[in-house]
Structure formats: C-alpha cells, structure tokens
C-alpha atoms as a PDB file:
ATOM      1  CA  UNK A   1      10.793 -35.096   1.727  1.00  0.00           C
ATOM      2  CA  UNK A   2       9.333 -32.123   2.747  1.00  0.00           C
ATOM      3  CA  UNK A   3       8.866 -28.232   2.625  1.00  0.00           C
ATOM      4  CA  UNK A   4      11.151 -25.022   3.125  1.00  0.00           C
ATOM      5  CA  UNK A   5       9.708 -22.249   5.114  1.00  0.00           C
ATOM      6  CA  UNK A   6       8.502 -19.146   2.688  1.00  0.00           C
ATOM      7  CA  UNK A   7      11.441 -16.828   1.379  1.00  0.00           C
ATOM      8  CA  UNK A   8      10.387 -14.678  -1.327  1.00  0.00           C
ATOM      9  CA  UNK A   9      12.499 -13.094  -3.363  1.00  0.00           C
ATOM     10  CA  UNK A  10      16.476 -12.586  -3.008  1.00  0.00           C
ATOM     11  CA  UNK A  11      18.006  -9.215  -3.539  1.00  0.00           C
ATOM     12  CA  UNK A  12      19.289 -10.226  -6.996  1.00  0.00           C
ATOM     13  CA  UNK A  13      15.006 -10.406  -7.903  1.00  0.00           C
ATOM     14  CA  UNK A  14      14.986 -14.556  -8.111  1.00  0.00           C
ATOM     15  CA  UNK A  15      12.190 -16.299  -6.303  1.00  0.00           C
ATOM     16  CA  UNK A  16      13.559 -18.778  -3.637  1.00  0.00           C
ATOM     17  CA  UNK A  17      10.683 -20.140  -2.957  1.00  0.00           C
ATOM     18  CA  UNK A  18      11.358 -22.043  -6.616  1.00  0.00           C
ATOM     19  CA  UNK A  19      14.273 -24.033  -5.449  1.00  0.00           C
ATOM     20  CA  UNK A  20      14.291 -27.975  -5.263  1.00  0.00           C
ATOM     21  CA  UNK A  21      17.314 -29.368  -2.713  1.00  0.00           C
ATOM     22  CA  UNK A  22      18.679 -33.139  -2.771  1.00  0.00           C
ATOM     23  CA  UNK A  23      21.239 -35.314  -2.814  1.00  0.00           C
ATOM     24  CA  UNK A  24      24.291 -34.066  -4.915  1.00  0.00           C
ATOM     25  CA  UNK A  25      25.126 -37.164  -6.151  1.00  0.00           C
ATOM     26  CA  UNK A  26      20.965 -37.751  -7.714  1.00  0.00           C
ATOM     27  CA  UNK A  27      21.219 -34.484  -9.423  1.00  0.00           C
ATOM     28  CA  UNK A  28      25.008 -35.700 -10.247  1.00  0.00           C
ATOM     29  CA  UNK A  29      23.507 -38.902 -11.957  1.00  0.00           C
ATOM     30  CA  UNK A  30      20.083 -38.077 -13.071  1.00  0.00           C
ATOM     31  CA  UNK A  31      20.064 -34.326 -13.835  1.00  0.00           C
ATOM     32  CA  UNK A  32      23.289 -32.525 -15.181  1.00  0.00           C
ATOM     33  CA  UNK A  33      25.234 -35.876 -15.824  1.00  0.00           C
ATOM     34  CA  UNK A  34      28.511 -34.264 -14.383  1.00  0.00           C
ATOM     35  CA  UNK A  35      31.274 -35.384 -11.846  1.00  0.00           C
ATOM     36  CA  UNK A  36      32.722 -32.289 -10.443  1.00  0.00           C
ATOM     37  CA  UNK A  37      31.028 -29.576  -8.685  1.00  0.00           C
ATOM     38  CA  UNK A  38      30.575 -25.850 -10.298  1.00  0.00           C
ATOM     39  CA  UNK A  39      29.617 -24.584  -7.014  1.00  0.00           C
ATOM     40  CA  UNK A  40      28.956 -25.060  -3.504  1.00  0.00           C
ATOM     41  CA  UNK A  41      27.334 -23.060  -0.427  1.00  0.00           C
ATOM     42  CA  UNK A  42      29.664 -23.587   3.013  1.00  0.00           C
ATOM     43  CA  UNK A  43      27.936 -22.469   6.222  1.00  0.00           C
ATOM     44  CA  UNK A  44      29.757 -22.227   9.501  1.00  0.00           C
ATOM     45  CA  UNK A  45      28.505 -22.857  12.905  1.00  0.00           C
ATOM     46  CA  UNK A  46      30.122 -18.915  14.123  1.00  0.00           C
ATOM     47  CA  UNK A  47      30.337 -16.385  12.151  1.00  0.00           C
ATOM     48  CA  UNK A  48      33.923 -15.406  14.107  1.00  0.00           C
ATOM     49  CA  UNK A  49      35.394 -18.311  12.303  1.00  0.00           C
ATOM     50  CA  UNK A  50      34.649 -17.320   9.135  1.00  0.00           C
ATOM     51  CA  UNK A  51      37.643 -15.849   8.015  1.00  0.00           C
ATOM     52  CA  UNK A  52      39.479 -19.689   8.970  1.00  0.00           C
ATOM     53  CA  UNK A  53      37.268 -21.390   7.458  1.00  0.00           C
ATOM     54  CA  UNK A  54      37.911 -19.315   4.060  1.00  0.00           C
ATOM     55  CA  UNK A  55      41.037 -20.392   4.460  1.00  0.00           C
ATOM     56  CA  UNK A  56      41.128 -23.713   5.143  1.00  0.00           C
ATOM     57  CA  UNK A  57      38.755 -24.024   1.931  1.00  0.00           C
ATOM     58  CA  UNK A  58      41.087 -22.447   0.140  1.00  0.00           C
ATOM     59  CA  UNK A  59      43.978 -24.410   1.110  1.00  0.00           C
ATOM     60  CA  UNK A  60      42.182 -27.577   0.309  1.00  0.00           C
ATOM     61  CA  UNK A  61      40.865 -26.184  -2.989  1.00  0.00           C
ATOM     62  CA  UNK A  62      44.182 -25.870  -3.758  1.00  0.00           C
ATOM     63  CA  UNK A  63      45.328 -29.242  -2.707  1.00  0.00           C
ATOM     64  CA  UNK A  64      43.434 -30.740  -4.614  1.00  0.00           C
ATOM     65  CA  UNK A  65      43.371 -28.627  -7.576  1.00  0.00           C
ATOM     66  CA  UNK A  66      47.132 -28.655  -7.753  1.00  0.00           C
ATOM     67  CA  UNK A  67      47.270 -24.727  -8.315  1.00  0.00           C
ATOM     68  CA  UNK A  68      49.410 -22.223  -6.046  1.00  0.00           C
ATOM     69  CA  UNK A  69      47.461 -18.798  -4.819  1.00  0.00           C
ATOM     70  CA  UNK A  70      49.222 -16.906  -8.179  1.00  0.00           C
ATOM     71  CA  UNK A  71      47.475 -19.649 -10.327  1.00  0.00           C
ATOM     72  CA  UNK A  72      44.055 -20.445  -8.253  1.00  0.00           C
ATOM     73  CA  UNK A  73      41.260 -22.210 -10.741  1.00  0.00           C
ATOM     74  CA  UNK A  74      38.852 -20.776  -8.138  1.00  0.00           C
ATOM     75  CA  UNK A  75      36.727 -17.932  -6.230  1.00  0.00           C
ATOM     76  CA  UNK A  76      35.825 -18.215  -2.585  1.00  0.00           C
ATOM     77  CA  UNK A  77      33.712 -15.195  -1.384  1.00  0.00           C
ATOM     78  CA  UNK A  78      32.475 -15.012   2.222  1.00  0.00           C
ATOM     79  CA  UNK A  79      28.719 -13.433   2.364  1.00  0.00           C
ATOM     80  CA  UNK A  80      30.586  -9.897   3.880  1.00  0.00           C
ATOM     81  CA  UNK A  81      32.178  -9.698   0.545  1.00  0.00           C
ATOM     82  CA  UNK A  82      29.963  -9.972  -1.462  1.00  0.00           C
ATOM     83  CA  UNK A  83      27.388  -7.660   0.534  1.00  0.00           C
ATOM     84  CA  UNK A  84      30.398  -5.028   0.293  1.00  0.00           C
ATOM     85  CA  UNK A  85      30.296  -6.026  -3.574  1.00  0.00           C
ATOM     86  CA  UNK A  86      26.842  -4.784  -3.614  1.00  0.00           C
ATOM     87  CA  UNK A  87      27.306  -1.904  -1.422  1.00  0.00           C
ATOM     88  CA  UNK A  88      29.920  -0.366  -3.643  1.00  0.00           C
ATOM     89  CA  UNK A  89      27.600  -1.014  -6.870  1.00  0.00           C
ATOM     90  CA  UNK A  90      24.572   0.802  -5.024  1.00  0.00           C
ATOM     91  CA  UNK A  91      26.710   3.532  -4.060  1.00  0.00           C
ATOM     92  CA  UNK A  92      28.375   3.887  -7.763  1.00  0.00           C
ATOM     93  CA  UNK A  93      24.959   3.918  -9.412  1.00  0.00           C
ATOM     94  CA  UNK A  94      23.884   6.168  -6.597  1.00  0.00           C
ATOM     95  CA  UNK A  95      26.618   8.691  -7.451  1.00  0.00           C
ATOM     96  CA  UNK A  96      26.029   8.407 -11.555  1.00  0.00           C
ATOM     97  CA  UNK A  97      22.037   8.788 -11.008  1.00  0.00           C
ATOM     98  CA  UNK A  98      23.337  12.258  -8.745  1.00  0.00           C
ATOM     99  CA  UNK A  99      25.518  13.250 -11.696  1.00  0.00           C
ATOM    100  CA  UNK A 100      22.650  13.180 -14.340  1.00  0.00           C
ATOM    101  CA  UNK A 101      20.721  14.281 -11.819  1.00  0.00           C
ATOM    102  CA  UNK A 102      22.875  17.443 -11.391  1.00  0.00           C
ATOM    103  CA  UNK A 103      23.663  17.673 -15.123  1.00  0.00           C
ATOM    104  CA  UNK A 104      19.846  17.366 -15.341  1.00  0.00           C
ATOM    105  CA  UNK A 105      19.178  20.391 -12.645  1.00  0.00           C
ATOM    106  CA  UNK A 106      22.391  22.862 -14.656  1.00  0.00           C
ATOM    107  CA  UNK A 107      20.429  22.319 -17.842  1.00  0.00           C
ATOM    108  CA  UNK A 108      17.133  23.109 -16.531  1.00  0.00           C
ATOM    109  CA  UNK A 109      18.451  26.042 -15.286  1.00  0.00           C
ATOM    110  CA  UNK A 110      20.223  27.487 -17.921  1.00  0.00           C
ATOM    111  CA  UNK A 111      16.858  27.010 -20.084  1.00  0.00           C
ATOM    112  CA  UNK A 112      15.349  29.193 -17.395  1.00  0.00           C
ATOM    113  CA  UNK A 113      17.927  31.879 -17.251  1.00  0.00           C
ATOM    114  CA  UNK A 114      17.372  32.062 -21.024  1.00  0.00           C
ATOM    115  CA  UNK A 115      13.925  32.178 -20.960  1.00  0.00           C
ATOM    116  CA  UNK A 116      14.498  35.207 -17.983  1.00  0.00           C
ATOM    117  CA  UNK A 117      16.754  36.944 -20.404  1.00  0.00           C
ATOM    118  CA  UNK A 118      14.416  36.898 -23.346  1.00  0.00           C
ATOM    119  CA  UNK A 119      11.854  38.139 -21.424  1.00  0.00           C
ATOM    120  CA  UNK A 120      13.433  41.044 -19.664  1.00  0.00           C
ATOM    121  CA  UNK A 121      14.962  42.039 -23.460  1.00  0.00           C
ATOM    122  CA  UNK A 122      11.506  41.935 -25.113  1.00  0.00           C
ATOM    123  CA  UNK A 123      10.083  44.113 -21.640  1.00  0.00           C
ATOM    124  CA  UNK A 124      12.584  46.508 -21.521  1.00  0.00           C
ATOM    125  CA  UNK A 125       9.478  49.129 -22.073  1.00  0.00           C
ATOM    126  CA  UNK A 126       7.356  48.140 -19.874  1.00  0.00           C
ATOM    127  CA  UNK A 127       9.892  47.455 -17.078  1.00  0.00           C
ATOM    128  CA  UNK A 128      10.885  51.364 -18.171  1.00  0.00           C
ATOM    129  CA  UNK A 129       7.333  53.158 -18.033  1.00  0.00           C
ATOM    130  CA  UNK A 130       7.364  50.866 -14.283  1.00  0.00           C
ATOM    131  CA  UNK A 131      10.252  52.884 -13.677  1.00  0.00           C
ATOM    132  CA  UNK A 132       9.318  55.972 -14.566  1.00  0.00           C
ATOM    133  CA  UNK A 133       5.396  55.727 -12.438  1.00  0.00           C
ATOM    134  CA  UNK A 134       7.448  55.086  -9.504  1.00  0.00           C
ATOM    135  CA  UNK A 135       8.506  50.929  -8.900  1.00  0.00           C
ATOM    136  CA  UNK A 136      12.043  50.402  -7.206  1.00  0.00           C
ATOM    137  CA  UNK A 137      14.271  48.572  -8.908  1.00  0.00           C
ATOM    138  CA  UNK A 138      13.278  45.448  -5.786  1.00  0.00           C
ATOM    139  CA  UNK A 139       9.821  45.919  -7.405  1.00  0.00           C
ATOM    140  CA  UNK A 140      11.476  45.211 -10.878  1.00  0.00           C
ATOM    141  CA  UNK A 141      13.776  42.174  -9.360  1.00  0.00           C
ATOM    142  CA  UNK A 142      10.550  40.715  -7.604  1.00  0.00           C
ATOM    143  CA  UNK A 143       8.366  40.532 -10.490  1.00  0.00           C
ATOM    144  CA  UNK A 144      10.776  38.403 -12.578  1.00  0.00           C
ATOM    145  CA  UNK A 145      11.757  36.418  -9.689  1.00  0.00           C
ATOM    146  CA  UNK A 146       7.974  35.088  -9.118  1.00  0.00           C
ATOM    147  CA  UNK A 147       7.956  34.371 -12.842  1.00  0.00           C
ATOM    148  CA  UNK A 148      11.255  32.297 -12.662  1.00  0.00           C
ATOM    149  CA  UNK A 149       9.983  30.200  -9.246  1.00  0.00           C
ATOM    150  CA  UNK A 150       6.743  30.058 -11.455  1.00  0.00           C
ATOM    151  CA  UNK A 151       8.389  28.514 -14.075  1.00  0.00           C
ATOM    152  CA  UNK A 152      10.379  26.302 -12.043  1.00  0.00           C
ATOM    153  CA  UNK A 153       7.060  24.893  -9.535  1.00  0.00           C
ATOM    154  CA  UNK A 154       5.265  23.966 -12.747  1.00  0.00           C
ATOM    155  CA  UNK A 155       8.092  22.240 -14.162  1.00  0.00           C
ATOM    156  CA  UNK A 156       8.427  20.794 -11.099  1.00  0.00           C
ATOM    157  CA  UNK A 157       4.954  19.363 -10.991  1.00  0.00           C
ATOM    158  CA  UNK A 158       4.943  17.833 -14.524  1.00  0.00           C
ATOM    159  CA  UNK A 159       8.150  16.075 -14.188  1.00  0.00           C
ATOM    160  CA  UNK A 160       6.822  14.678 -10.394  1.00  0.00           C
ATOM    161  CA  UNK A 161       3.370  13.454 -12.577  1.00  0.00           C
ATOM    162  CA  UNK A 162       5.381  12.525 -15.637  1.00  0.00           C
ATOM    163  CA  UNK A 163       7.770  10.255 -13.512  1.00  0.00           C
ATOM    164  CA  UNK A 164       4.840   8.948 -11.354  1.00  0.00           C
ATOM    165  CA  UNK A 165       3.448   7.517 -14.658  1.00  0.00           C
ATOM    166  CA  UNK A 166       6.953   6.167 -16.129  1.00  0.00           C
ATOM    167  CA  UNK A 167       7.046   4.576 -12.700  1.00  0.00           C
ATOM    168  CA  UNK A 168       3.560   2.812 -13.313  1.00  0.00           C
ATOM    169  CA  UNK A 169       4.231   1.888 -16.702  1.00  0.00           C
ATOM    170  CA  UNK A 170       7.209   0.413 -16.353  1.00  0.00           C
ATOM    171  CA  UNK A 171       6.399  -1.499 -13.275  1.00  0.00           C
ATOM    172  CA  UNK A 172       3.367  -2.845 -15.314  1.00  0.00           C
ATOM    173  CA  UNK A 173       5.699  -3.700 -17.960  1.00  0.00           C
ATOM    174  CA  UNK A 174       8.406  -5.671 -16.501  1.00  0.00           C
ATOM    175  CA  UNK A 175       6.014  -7.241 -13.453  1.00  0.00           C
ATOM    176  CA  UNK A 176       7.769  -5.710 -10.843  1.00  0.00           C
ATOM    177  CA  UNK A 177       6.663  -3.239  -8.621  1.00  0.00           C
ATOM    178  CA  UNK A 178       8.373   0.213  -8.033  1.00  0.00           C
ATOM    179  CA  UNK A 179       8.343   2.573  -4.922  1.00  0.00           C
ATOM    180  CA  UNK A 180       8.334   6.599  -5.097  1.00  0.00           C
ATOM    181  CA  UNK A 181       9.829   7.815  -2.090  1.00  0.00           C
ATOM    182  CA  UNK A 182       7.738  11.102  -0.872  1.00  0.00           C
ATOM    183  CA  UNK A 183      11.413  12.108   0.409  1.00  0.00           C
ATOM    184  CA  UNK A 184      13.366  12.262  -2.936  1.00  0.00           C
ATOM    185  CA  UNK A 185      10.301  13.722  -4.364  1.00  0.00           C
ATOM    186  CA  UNK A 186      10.172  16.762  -2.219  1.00  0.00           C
ATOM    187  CA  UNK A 187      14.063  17.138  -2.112  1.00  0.00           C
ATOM    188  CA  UNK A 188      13.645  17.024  -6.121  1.00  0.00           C
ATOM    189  CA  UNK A 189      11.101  19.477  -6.054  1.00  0.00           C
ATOM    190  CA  UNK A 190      12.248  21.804  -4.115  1.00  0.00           C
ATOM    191  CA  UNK A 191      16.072  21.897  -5.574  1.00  0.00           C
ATOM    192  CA  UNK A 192      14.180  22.444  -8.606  1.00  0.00           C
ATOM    193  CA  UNK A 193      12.703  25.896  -7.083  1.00  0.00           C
ATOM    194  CA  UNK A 194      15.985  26.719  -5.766  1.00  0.00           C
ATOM    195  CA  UNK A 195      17.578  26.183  -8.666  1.00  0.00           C
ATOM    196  CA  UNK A 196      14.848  28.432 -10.732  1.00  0.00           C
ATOM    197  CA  UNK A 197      15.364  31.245  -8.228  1.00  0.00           C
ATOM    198  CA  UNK A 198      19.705  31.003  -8.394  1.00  0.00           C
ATOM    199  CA  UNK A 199      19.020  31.180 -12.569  1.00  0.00           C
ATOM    200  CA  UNK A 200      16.250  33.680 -12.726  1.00  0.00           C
ATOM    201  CA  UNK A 201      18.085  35.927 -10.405  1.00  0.00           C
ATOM    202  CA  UNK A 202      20.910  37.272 -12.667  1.00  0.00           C
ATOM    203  CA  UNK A 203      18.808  37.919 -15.563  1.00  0.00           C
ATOM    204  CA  UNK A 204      16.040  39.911 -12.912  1.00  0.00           C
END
C-alpha cells in the first residue's frame, strides 16, 4: 500500500486526489463482479512511439474481438487527440460566446441610436435657438456625442458590476470558483464606448 503524490483537480473538474488503484482482477472479483474490461489507460515509455503503439492496440483489439476496422467494437484515443478534442470545443464555445457577444454589442447599440434619435427630435428647438446665438454645427455634433459615450460608460459600468456579482453568486452556488480577467473586462468596456460613439454618431 501506499500514497499518490497530490493532483488536484483534472480539466474535466473531478478530484484525482479521490482515486483508489489495485489489482484488476480484486476489483474484478470483489467490486464490479465483471470479466471483461470497459476501459484501460496504456502508457508508453516515448512519446515518438505513440502512434505504433495505437496501432498495435488496435490490431490486437481486433484480434481478439473478431471485428475488421469497418466494424471495430472499440475507441482508442491517444492523449493528442483528445487534447485537440478539447481544443476545438474551447474554440467553438469561444466563437458562439463572440457571436452573442456581438449580437449583444449590435443591440446595445441600436437602443442607443434610438435613444440619440428621440432626443435630437424632441430638441430640435433648442438645438435651433443654439444655432441661431452662434454654435457650429461641430458644437451641435459634440454635444450629442458626449451624451451617447455617456450613455454607453455607464452602461458599461453596470454591466462590469452586474457581471462581477453573477460571477460571485454563481461561484458560491455551484462551489467552484470563477476568474474575471481585467483584460476581457477592459476590451468589453471599451468596445462598448466605441460602439456608443459609431451609434450616437448618425443620429448627432
């Protein structure tokens, strides 16, 4: 008998640190009552023979099985395919998070180019009697600009405190703890001032 060193967690959230290894053949007999394995871990001494030893397992697997590659009862996976497996999940939610993320940003602005556009309509007066005590059109453009950035940095702030206390909640809810990066933050912040200036432009 004897101890493992410390692992912590896997990437998949499980704790190996809760694991218990023997003999196949006592959990066989005195745990899951089986004969046949459901699945098995191979390691290889170098990694450049990988790929051979892949297939060598498979051609035994099928040996044994009786099956041809068309008809294969099995699934070997190498630890590069399945970290590509994961890689191409990350980047898939990555791009759908960017979508709503976008979708998110179009919406917002609209709602501020409509706000811009009721505003000018119900100052059409005011911005006139401007006019007519001497302010440039620029004067005109600058005034409804700073009102449309306004808009957009205090949206801006209450969706970066809103999400910072989702983020708590939920990490108190489910046990796990969550990370805000400072960099996606800022970048969100800051497209969302862009993005107010772009929509409150037109309507200025």
């Amino acid at each position: 008998m004897g101890l493992l060193a410390p692992k912590g967690m896997n990437m998949y959230g499980s704790d190996q640190d809760d694991v218990i290894i023997l003999p196949y053949t006592s959990a066989m007999k005195r745990l899951s009552g089986g004969t046949s394995f459901r699945s098995f871990i191979v390691q290889t001494s170098d990694p450049g023979t990988l790929q051979q030893a892949q297939a060598q397992i498979n051609d035994l697997l099928r040996q044994r099985h009786r099956t041809t590659e068309e008809t294969d009862d099995f699934l070997v996976r190498t630890q590069q395919e399945i970290s590509e497996f994961a890689t191409a999940n990350s980047k898939t939610m990555t791009i759908l998070l960017g979508s709503v993320a976008g979708v998110s940003l179009l919406v917002g602005g609209i709602g501020i180019m409509n706000i811009m556009l009721v505003s000018v309509t119900e100052r059409t007066r005011e911005i006139g009697v401007r006019r007519a005590v001497g302010a440039r059109g620029r004067d005109i453009l600058m005034q409804f600009l700073i009102a449309a950035v306004t808009l957009s940095i205090v949206g801006g702030i209450l969706g970066i405190l809103l999400g910072a206390f989702a983020s708590e909640r939920l990490s108190g809810l489910i046990g796990s703890p969550t990370m805000i990066a400072t960099h996606s933050v800022l970048m969100a912040f800051f497209s969302g001032d862009l993005i107010g200036i772009c929509f409150g432009f037109f309507p200025a």
